[in-house]
C-alpha atoms as a PDB file:
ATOM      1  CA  UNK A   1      14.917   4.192 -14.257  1.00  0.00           C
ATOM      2  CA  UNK A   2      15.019   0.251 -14.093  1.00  0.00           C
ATOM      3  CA  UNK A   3      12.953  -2.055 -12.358  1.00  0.00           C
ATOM      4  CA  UNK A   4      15.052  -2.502  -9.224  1.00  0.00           C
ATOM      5  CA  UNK A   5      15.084   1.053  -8.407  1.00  0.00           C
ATOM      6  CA  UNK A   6      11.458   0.674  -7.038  1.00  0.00           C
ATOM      7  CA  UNK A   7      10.719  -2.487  -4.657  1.00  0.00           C
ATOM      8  CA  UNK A   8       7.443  -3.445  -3.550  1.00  0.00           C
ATOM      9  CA  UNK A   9       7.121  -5.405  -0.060  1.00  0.00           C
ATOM     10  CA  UNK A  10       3.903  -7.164   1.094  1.00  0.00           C
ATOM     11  CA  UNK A  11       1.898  -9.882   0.859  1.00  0.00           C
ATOM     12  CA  UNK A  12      -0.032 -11.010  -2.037  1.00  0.00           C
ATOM     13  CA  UNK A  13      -3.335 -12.848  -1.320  1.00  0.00           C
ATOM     14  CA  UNK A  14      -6.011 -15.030  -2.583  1.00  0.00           C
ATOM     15  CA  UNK A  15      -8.993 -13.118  -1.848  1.00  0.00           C
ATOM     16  CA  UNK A  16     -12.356 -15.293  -1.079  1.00  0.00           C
ATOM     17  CA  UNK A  17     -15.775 -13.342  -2.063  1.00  0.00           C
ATOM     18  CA  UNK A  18     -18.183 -14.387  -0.176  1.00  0.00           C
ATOM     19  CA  UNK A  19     -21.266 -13.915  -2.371  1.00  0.00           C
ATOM     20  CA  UNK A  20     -20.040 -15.592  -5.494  1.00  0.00           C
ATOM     21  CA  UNK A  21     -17.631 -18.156  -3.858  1.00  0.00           C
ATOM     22  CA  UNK A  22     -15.193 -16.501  -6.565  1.00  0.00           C
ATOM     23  CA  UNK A  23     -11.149 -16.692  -5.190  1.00  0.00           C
ATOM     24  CA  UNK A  24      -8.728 -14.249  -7.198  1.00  0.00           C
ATOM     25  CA  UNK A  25      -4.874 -12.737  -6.780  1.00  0.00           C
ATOM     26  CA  UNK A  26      -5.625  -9.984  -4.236  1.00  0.00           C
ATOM     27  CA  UNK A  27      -4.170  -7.784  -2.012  1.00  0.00           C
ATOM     28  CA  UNK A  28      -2.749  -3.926  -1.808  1.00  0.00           C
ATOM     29  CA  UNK A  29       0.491  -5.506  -3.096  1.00  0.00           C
ATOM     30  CA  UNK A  30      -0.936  -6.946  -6.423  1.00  0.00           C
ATOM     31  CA  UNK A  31      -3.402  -4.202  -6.932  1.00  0.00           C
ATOM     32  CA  UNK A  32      -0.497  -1.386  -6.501  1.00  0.00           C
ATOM     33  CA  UNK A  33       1.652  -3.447  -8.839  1.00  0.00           C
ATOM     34  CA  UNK A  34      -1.310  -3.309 -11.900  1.00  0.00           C
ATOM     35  CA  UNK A  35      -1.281   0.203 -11.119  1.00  0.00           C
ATOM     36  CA  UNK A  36       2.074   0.553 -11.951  1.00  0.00           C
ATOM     37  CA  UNK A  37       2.417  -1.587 -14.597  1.00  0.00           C
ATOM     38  CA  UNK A  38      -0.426   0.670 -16.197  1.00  0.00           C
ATOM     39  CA  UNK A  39       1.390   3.835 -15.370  1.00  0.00           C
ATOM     40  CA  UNK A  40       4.619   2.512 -16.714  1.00  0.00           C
ATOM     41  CA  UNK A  41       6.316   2.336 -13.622  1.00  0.00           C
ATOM     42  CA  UNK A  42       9.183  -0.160 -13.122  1.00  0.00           C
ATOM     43  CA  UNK A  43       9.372  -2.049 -10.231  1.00  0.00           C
ATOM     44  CA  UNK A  44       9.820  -5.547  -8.746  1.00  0.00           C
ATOM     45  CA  UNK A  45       8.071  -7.257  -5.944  1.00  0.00           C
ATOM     46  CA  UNK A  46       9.265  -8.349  -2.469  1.00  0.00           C
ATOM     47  CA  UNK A  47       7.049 -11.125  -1.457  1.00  0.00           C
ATOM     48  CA  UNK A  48       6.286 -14.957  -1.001  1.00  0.00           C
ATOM     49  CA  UNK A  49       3.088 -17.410  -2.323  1.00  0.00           C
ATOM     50  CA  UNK A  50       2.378 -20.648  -1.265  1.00  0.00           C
ATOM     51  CA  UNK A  51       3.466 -23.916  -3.366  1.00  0.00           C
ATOM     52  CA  UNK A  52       0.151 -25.230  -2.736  1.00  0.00           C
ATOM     53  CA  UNK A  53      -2.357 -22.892  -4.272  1.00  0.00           C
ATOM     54  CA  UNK A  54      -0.345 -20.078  -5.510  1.00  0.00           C
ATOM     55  CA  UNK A  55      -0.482 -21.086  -9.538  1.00  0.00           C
ATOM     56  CA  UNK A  56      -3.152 -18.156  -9.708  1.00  0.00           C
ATOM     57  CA  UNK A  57      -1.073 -16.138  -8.606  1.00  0.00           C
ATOM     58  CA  UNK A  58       1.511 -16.894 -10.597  1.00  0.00           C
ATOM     59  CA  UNK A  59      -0.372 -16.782 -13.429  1.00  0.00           C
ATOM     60  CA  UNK A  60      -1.674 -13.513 -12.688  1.00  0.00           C
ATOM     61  CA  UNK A  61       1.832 -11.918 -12.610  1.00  0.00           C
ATOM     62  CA  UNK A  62       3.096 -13.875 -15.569  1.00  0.00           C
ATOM     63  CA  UNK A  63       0.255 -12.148 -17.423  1.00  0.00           C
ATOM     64  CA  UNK A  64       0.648  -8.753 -16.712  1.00  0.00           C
ATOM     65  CA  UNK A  65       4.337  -9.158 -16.886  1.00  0.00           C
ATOM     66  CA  UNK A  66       4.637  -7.924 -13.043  1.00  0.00           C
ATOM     67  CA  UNK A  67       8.231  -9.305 -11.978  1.00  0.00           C
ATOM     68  CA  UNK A  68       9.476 -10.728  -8.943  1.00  0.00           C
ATOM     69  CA  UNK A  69      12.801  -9.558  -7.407  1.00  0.00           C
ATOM     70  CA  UNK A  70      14.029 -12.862  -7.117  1.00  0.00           C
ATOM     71  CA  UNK A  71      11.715 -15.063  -8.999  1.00  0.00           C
ATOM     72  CA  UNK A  72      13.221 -18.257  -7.675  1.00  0.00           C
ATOM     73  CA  UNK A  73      12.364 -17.351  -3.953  1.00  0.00           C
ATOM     74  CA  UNK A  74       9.071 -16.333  -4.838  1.00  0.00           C
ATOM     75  CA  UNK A  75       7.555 -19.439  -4.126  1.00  0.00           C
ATOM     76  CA  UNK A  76       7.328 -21.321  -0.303  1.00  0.00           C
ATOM     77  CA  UNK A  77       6.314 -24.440   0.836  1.00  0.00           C
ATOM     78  CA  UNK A  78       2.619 -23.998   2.186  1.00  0.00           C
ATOM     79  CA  UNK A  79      -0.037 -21.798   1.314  1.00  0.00           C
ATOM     80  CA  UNK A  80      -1.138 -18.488   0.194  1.00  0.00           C
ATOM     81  CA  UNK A  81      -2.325 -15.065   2.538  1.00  0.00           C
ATOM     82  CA  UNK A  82      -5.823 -15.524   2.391  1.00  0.00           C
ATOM     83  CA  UNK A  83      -8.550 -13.264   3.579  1.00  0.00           C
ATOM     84  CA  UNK A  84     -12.408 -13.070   2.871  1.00  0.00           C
ATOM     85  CA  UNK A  85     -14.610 -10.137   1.266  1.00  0.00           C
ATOM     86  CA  UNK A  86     -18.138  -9.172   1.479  1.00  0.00           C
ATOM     87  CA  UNK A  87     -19.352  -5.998  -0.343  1.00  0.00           C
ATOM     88  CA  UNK A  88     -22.114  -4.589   1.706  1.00  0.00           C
ATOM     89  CA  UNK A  89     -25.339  -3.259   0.668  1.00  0.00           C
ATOM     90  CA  UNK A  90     -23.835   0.498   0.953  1.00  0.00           C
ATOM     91  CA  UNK A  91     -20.778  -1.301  -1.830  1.00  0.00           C
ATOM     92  CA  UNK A  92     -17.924  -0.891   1.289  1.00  0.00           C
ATOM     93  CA  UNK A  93     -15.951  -3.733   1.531  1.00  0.00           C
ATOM     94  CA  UNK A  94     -15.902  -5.817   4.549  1.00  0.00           C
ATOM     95  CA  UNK A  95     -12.848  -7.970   5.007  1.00  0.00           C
ATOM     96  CA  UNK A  96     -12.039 -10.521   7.307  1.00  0.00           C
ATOM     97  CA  UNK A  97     -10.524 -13.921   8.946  1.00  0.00           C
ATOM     98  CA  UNK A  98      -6.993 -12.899   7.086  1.00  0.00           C
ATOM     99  CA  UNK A  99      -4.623 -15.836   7.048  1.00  0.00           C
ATOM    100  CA  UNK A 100      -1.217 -15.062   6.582  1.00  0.00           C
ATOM    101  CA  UNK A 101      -0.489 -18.254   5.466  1.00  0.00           C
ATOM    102  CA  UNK A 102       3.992 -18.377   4.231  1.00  0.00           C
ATOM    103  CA  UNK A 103       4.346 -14.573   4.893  1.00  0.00           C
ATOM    104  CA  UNK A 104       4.015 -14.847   8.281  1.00  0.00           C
ATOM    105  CA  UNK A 105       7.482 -15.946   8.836  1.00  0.00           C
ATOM    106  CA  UNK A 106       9.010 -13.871   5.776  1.00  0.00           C
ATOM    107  CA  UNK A 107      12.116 -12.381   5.616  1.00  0.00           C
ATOM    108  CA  UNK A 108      14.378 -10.844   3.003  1.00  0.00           C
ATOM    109  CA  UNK A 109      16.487 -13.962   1.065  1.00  0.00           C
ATOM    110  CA  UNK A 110      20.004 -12.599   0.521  1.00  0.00           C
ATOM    111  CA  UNK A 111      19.335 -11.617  -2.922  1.00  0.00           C
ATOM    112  CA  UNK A 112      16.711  -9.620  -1.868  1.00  0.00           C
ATOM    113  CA  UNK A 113      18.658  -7.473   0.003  1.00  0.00           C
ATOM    114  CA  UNK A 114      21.116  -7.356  -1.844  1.00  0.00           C
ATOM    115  CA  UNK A 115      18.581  -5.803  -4.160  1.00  0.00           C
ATOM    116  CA  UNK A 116      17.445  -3.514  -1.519  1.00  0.00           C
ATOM    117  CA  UNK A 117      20.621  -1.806  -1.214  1.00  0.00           C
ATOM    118  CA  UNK A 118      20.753  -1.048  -4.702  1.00  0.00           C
ATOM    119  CA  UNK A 119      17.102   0.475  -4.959  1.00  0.00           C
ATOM    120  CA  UNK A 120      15.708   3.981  -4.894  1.00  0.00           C
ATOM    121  CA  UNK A 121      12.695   3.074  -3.423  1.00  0.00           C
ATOM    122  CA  UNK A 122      10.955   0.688  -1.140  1.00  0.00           C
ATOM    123  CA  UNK A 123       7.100   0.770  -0.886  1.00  0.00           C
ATOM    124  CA  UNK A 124       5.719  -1.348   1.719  1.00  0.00           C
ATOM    125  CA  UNK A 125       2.034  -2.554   2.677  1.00  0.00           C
ATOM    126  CA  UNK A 126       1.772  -3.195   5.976  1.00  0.00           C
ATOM    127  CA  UNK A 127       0.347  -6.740   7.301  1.00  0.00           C
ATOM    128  CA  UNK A 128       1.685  -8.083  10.524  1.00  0.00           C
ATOM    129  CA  UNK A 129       4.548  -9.303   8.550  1.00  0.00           C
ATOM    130  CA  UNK A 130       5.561  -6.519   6.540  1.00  0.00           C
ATOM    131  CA  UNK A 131       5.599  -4.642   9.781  1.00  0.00           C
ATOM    132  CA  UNK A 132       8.045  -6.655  11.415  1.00  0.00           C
ATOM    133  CA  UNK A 133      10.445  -6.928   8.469  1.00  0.00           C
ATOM    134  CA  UNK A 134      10.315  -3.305   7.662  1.00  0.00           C
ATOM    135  CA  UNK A 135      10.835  -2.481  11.365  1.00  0.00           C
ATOM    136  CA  UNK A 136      14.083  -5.183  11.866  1.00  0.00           C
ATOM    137  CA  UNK A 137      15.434  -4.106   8.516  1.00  0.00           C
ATOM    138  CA  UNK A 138      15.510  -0.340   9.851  1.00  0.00           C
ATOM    139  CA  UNK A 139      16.894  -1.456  12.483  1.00  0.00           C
ATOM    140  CA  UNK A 140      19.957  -3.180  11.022  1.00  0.00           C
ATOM    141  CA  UNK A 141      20.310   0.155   8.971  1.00  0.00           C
ATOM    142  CA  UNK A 142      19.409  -1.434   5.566  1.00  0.00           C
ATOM    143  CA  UNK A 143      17.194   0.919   4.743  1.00  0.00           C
ATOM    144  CA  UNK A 144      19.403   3.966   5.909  1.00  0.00           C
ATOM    145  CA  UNK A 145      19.897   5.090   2.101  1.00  0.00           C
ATOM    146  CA  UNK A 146      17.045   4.445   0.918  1.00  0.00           C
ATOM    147  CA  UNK A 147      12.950   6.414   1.003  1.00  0.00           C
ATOM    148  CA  UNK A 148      10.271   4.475   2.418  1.00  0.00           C
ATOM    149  CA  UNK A 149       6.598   4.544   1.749  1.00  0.00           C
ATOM    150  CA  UNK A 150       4.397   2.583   3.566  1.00  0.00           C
ATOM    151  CA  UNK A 151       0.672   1.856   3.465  1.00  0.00           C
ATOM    152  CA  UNK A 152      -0.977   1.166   7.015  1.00  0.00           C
ATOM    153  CA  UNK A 153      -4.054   0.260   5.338  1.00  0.00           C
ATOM    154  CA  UNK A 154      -7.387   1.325   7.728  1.00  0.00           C
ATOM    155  CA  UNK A 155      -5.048   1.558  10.823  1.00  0.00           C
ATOM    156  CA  UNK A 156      -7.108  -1.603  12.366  1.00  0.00           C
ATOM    157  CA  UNK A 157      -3.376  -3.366  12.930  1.00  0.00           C
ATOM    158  CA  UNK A 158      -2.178   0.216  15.060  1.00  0.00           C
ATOM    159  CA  UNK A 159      -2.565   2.760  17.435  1.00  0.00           C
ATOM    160  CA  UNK A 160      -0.826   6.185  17.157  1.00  0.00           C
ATOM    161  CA  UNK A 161       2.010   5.135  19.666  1.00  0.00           C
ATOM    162  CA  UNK A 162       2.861   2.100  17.503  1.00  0.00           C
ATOM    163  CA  UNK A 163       2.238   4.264  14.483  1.00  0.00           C
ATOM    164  CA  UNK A 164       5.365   6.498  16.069  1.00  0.00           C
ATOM    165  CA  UNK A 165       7.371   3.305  16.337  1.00  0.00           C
ATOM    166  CA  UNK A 166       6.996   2.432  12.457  1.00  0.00           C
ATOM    167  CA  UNK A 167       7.495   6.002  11.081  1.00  0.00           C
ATOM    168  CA  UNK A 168      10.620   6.278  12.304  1.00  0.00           C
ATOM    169  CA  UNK A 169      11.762   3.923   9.396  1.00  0.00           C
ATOM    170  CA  UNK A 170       9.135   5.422   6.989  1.00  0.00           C
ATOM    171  CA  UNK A 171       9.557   8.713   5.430  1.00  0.00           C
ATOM    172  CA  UNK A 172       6.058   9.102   3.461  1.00  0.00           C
ATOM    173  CA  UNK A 173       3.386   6.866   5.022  1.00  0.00           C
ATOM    174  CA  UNK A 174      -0.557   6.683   4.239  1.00  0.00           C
ATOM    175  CA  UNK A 175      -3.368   5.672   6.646  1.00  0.00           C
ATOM    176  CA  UNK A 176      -7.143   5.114   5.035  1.00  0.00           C
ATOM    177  CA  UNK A 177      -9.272   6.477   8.056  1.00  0.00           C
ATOM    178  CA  UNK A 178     -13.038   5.697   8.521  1.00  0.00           C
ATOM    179  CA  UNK A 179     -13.544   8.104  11.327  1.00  0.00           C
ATOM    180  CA  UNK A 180     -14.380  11.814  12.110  1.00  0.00           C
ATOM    181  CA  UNK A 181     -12.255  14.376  10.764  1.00  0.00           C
ATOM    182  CA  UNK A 182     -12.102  15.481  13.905  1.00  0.00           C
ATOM    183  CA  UNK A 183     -11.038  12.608  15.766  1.00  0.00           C
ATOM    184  CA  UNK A 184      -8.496  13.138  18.462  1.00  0.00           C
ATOM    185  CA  UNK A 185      -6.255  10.149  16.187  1.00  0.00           C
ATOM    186  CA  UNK A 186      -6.027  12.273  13.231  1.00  0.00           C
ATOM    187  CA  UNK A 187      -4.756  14.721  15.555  1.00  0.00           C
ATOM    188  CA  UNK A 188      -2.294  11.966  16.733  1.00  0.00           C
ATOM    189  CA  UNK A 189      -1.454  11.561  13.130  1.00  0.00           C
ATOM    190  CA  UNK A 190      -0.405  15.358  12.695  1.00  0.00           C
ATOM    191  CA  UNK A 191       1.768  14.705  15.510  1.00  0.00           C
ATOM    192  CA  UNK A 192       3.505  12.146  14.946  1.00  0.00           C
ATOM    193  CA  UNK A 193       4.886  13.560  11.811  1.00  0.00           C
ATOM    194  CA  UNK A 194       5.631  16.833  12.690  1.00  0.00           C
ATOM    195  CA  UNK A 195       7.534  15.265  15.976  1.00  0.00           C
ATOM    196  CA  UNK A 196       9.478  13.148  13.237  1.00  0.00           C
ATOM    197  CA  UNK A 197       9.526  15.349  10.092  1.00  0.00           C
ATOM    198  CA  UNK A 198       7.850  13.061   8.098  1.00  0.00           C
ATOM    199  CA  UNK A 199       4.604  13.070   5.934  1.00  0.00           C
ATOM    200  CA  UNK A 200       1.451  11.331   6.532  1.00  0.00           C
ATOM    201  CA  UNK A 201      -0.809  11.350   3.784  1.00  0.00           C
ATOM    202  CA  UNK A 202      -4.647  10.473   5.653  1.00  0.00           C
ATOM    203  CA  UNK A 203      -7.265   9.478   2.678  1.00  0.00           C
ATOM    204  CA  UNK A 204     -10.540   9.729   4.158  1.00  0.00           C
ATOM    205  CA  UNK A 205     -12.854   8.506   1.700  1.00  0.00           C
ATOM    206  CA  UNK A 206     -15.347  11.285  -0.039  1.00  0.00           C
ATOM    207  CA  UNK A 207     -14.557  13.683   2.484  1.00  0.00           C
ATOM    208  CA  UNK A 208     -10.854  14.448   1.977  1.00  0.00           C
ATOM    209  CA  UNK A 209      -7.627  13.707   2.187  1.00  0.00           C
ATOM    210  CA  UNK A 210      -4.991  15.440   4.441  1.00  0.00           C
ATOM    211  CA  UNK A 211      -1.408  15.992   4.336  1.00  0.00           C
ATOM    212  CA  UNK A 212       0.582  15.949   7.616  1.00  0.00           C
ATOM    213  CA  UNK A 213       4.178  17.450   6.305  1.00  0.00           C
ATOM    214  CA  UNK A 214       6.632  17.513   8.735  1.00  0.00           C
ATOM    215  CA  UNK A 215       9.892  17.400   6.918  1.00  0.00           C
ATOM    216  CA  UNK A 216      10.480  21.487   7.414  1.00  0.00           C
ATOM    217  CA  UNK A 217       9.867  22.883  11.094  1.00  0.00           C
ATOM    218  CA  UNK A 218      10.222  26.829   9.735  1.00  0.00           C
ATOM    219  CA  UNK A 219       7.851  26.211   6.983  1.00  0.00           C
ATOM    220  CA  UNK A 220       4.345  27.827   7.672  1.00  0.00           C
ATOM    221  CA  UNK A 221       1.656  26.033   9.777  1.00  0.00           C
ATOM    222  CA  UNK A 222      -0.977  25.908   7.137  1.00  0.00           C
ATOM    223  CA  UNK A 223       1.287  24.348   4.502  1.00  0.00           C
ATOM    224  CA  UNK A 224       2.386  21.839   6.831  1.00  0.00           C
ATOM    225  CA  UNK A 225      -1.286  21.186   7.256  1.00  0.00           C
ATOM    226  CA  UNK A 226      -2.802  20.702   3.892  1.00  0.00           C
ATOM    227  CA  UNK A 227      -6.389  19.837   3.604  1.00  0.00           C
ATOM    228  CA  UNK A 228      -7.714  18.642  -0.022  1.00  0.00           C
ATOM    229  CA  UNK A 229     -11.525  18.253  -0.240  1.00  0.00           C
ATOM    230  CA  UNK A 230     -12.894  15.570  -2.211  1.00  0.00           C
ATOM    231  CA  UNK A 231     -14.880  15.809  -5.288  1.00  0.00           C
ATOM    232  CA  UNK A 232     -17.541  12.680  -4.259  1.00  0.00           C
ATOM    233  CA  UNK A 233     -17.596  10.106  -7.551  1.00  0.00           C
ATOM    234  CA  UNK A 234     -20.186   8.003  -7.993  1.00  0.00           C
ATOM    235  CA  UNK A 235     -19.850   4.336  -6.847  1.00  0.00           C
ATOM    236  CA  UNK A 236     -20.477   2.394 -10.117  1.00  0.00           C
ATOM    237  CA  UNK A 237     -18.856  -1.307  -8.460  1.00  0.00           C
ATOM    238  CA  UNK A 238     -17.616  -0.887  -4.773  1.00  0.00           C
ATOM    239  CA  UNK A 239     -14.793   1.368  -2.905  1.00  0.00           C
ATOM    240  CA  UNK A 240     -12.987  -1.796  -2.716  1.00  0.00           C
ATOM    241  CA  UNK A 241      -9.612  -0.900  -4.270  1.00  0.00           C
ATOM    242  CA  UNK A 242      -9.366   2.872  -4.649  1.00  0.00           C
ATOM    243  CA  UNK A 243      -7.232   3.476  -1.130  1.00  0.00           C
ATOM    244  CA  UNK A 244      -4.620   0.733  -3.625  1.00  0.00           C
ATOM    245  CA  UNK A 245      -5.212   3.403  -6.948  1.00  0.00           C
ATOM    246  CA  UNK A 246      -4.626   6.364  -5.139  1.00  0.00           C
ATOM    247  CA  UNK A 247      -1.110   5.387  -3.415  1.00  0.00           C
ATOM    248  CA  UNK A 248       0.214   3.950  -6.501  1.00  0.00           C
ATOM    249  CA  UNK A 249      -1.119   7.182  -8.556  1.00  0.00           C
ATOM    250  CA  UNK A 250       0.061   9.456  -5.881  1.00  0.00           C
ATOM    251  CA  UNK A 251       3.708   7.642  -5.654  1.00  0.00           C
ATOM    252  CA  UNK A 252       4.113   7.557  -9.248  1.00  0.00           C
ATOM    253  CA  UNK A 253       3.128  11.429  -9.439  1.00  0.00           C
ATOM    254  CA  UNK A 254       5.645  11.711  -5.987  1.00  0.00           C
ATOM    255  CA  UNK A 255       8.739  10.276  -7.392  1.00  0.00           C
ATOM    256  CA  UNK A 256       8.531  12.063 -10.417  1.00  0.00           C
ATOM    257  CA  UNK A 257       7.745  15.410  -9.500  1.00  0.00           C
ATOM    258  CA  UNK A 258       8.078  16.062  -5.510  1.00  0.00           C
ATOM    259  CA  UNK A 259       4.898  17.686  -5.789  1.00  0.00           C
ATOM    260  CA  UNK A 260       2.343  17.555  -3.195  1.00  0.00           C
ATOM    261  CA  UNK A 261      -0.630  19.333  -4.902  1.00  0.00           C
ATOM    262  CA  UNK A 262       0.294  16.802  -8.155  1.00  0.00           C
ATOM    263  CA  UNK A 263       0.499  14.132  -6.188  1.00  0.00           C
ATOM    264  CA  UNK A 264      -3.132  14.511  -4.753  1.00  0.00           C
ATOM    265  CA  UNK A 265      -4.696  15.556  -7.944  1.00  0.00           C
ATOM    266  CA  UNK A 266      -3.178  12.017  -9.777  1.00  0.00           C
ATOM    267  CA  UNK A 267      -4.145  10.041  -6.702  1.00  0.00           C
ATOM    268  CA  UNK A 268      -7.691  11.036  -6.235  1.00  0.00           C
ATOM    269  CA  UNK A 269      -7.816  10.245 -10.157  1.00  0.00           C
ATOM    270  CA  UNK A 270      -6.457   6.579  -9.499  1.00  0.00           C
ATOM    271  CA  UNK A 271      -8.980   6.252  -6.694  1.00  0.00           C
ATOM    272  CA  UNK A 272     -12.490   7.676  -8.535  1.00  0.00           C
ATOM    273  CA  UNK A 273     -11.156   5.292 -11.294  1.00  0.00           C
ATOM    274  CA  UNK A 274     -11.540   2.285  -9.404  1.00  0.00           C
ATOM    275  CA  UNK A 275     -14.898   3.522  -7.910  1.00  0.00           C
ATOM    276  CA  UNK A 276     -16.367   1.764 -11.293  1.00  0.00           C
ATOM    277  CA  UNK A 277     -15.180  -1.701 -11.119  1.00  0.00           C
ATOM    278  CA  UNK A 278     -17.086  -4.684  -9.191  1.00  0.00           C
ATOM    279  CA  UNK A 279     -13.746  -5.485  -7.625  1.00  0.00           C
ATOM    280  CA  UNK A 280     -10.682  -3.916  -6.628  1.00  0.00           C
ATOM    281  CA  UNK A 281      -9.105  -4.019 -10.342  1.00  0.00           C
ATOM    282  CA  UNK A 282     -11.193  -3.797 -13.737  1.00  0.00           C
ATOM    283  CA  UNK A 283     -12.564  -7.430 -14.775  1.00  0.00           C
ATOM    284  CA  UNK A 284     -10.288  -7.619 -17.813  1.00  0.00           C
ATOM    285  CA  UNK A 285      -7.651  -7.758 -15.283  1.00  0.00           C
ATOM    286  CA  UNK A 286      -8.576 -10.857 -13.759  1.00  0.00           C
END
């Protein structure tokens, strides 16, 4: 498989902890992509940095050997995504005042797309931005041939109607949800991708994670319903990160396999990795 089979869309951020005035390369995007690079995976990313303060960045990627689709485009005038993070005493992350800084006007270059037709699969992390691209390209059917996996992070940019509106150009998506199981959303969740025979995989923390499979109608209700508990892992560092770990490990497992149960078991392995580290990738990353 070569590295533009999988593309990886989203912003990439400078991330601005709060407690140690320390700013590092952050973001699902980045965080996915040392997954990946770990796991062997090749991809390239879909995304833009600012020209004023993106050299860590750069440097980041250059280091870990993480390539951009079209290198020469990965660079805009202005700045970086930026957002601030403060682990609480309970080591959840609390993030906030994002900035999208040059992604909030991005758009595919014509190499990019070009690229994109070409590609066997297109992971996406959904800011505002990605949101909007993913949703116009689906429109212009450029992403008719093509699986799509999206991340919509802690579902604080949706509700389950808009949810509906952006599955209908995703085929595997993943929500991170903070509330009750048995919150009338999660029933929204269920659904939505039964409605549009799609899967939604909901990670909720130490509890569980649940699988919303809606790509057969005949097949029984309580496989279309899965339900894997979680084994709780001590927090060593902080939770920030392991929603990242466990998409990348459970896409990686995904593409290779088109097993479910596999899927889970490698993804809640990514995640309880990254339980241990002080940030969302091990220090020796940084």
């Amino acid at each position: 498989m070569g590295a533009g089979d999988t593309l990886l869309l989203g912003t990439i951020s400078l991330d601005h902890y709060l407690a140690t005035g320390d700013v590092l390369p952050g973001g699902g995007v980045l965080n996915m992509a040392w997954h990946w690079r770990r796991l062997e995976r090749e991809f390239q990313l879909l995304t833009r940095i600012g020209t004023e303060d993106g050299q860590p960045i750069e440097a980041f990627l250059a280091r870990h050997g993480i390539a951009a689709a079209a290198p020469e485009q990965l660079a805009a005038p202005g700045q970086s995504s930026t957002i601030d993070i403060e682990i609480l005493p309970d080591r959840q992350p609390h993030m906030d005042r994002f900035v999208d800084g040059v992604w909030a006007d991005y758009r595919l270059s014509q190499k990019e797309r070009f690229l994109l037709a070409r590609a066997k699969h297109l992971h996406a992390v959904l800011v505002e931005g990605a949101i909007a691209e993913v949703e116009r390209l689906g429109d212009s059917g450029a992403l008719a041939h093509v699986p799509v996996s999206a991340d919509f992070l802690g579902f604080r940019h949706y509700t389950v109607e808009r949810l509906a509106q952006t599955m209908r150009t995703v085929d595997v998506g993943f929500i991170g949800w903070a509330g009750a199981e048995d919150d009338p959303t999660v029933a929204g969740f269920r659904d939505v991708a039964f409605d549009l025979r799609r899967v939604l995989v909901v990670t909720m923390g130490a509890r569980a994670v649940r699988i919303f499979d809606g790509r057969t109608a005949t097949t029984p209700p309580e496989q279309r319903d899965r339900r894997y508990p979680v084994t709780p892992v001590e927090v060593a560092g902080t939770t920030l990160g392991c929603g990242d770990a466990f998409i990348a490990w459970f896409l990686d497992a995904w593409w290779r396999t088109n097993d479910l149960d596999a899927a889970v078991e490698r993804g809640m392995m990514g995640g309880a990795m990254a339980r241990a580290w002080q940030r969302p990738l091990a220090d020796d990353a940084y």
